[in-house]
C-alpha atoms as a PDB file:
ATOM      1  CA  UNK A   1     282.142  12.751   2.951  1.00  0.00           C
ATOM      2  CA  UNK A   2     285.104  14.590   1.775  1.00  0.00           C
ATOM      3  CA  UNK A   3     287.908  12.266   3.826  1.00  0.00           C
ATOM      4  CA  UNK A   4     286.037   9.083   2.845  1.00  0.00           C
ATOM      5  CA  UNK A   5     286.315  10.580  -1.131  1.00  0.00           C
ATOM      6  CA  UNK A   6     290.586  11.068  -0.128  1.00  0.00           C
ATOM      7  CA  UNK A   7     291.009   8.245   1.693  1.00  0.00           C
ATOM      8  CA  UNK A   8     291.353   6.007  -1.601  1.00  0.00           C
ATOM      9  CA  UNK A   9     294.588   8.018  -2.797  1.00  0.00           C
ATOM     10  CA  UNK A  10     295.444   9.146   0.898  1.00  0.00           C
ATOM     11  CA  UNK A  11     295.171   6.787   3.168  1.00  0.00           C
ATOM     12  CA  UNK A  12     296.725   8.080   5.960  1.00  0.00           C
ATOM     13  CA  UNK A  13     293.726  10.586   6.612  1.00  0.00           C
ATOM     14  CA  UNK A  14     291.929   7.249   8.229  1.00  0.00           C
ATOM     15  CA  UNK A  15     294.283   8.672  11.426  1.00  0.00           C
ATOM     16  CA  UNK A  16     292.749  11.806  11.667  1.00  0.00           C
ATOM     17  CA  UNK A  17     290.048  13.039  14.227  1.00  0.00           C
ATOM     18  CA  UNK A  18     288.016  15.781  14.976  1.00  0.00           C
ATOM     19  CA  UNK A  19     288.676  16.312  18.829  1.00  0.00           C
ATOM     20  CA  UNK A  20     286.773  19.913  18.907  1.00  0.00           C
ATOM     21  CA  UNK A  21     284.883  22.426  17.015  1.00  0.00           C
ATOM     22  CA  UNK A  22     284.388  25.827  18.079  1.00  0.00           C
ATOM     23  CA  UNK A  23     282.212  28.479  16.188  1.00  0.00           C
ATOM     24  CA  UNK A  24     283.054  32.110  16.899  1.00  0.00           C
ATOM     25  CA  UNK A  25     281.464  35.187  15.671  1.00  0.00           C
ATOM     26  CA  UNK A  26     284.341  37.869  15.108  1.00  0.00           C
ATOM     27  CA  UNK A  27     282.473  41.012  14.649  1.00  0.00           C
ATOM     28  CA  UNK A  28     278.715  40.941  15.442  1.00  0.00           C
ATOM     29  CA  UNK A  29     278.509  44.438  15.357  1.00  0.00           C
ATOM     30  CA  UNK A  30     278.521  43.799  11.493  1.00  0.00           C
ATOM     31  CA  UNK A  31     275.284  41.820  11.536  1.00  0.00           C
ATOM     32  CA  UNK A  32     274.517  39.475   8.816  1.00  0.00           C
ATOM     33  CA  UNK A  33     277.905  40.591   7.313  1.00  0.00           C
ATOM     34  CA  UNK A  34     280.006  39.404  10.590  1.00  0.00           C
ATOM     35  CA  UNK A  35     282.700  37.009  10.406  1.00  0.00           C
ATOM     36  CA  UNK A  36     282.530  33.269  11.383  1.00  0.00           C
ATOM     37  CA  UNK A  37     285.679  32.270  12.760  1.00  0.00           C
ATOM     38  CA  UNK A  38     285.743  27.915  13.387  1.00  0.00           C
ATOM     39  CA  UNK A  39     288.304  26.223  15.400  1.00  0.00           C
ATOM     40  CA  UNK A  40     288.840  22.909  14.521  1.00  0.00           C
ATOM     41  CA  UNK A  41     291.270  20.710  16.749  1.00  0.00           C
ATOM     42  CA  UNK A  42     292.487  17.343  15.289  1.00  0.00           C
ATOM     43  CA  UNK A  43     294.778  14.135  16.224  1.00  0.00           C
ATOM     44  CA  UNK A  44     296.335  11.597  14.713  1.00  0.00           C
ATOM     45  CA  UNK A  45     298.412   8.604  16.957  1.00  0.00           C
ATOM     46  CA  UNK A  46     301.062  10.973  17.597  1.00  0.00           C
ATOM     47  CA  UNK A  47     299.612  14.868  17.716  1.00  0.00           C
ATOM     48  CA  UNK A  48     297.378  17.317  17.858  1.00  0.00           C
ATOM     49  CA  UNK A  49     297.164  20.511  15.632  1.00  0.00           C
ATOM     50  CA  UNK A  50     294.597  23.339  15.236  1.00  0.00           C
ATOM     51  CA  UNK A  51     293.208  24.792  12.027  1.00  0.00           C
ATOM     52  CA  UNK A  52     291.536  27.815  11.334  1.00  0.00           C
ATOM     53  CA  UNK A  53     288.498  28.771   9.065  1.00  0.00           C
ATOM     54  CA  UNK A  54     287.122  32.405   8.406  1.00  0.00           C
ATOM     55  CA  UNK A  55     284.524  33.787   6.118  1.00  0.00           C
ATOM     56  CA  UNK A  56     281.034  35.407   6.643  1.00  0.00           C
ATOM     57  CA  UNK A  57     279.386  31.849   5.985  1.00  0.00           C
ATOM     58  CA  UNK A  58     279.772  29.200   8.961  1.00  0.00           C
ATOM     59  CA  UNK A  59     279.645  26.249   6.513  1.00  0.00           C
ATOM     60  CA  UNK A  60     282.232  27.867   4.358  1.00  0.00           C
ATOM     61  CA  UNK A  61     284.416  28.406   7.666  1.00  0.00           C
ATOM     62  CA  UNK A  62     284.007  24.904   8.535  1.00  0.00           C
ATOM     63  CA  UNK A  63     284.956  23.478   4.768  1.00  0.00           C
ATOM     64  CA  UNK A  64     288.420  25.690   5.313  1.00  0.00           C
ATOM     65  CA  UNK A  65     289.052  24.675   8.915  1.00  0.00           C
ATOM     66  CA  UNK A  66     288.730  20.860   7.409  1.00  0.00           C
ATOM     67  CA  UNK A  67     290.533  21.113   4.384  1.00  0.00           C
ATOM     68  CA  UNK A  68     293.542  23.203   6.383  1.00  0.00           C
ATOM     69  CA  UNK A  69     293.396  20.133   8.971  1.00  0.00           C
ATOM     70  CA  UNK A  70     293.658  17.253   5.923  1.00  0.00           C
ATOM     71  CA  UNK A  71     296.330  19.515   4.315  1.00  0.00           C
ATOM     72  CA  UNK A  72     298.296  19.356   7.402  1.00  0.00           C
ATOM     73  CA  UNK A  73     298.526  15.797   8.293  1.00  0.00           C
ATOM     74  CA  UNK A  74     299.583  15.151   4.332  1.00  0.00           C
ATOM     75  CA  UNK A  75     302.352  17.676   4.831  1.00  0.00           C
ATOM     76  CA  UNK A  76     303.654  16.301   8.342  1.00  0.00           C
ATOM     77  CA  UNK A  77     303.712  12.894   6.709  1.00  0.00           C
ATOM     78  CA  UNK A  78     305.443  13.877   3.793  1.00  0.00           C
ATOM     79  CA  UNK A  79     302.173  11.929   2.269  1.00  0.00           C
ATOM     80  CA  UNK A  80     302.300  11.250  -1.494  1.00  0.00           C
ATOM     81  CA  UNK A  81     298.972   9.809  -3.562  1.00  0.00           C
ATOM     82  CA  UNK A  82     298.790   6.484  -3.105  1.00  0.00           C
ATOM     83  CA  UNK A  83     299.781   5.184  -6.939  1.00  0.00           C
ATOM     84  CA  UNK A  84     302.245   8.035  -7.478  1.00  0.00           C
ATOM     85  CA  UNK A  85     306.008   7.219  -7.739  1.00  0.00           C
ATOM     86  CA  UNK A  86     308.333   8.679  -5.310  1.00  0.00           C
END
C-alpha cells in the first residue's frame, strides 16, 4: 500500500523488491517488553541492500525496515518527485 501511494511522485520505487524478511527477537528475556529486530533485504536491476527495523512492536519494525529500504533506493538514484524542477 505505501509504495503503490509513492509510486505516483516516485516512480522509480516500481524497481524495488522484497527478496527476504527476517523477524528477530533481541532480548526475550524482557518478555512482552523485548525488542523486534526485522531484516528486510531488497533489489532493484542493479543491487541489493539491507535495512534495518527495531522497536518492541513487530509491525512497527517492519514499517521502519520498509521505509529505510524506499529511502535508500531514492537516495542511490539521486531520485527527485516526479513534477519537481531540478
Amino acid at each position: 500500500a505505501l509504495k503503490k501511494a509513492l509510486l505516483a511522485k516516485y516512480p522509480t520505487l516500481s524497481e524495488v523488491e522484497l527478496i527476504d524478511y527476517k523477524v528477530r527477537i533481541v532480548n526475550e528475556s524482557s518478555g512482552t517488553a523485548a525488542k523486534i529486530r526485522v531484516l528486510i533485504e531488497s533489489k532493484d536491476h542493479q543491487s541489493r541492500w539491507g535495512t534495518v527495523g527495531v522497536s518492541e512492536n513487530v509491525i512497527e519494525a517492519s514499517w521502519q525496515a520498509v521505509v529505510d529500504s524506499f529511502i535508500y533506493k531514492l537516495v542511490k538514484d539521486k531520485t527527485k518527485p516526479v513534477g519537481e524542477n531540478p
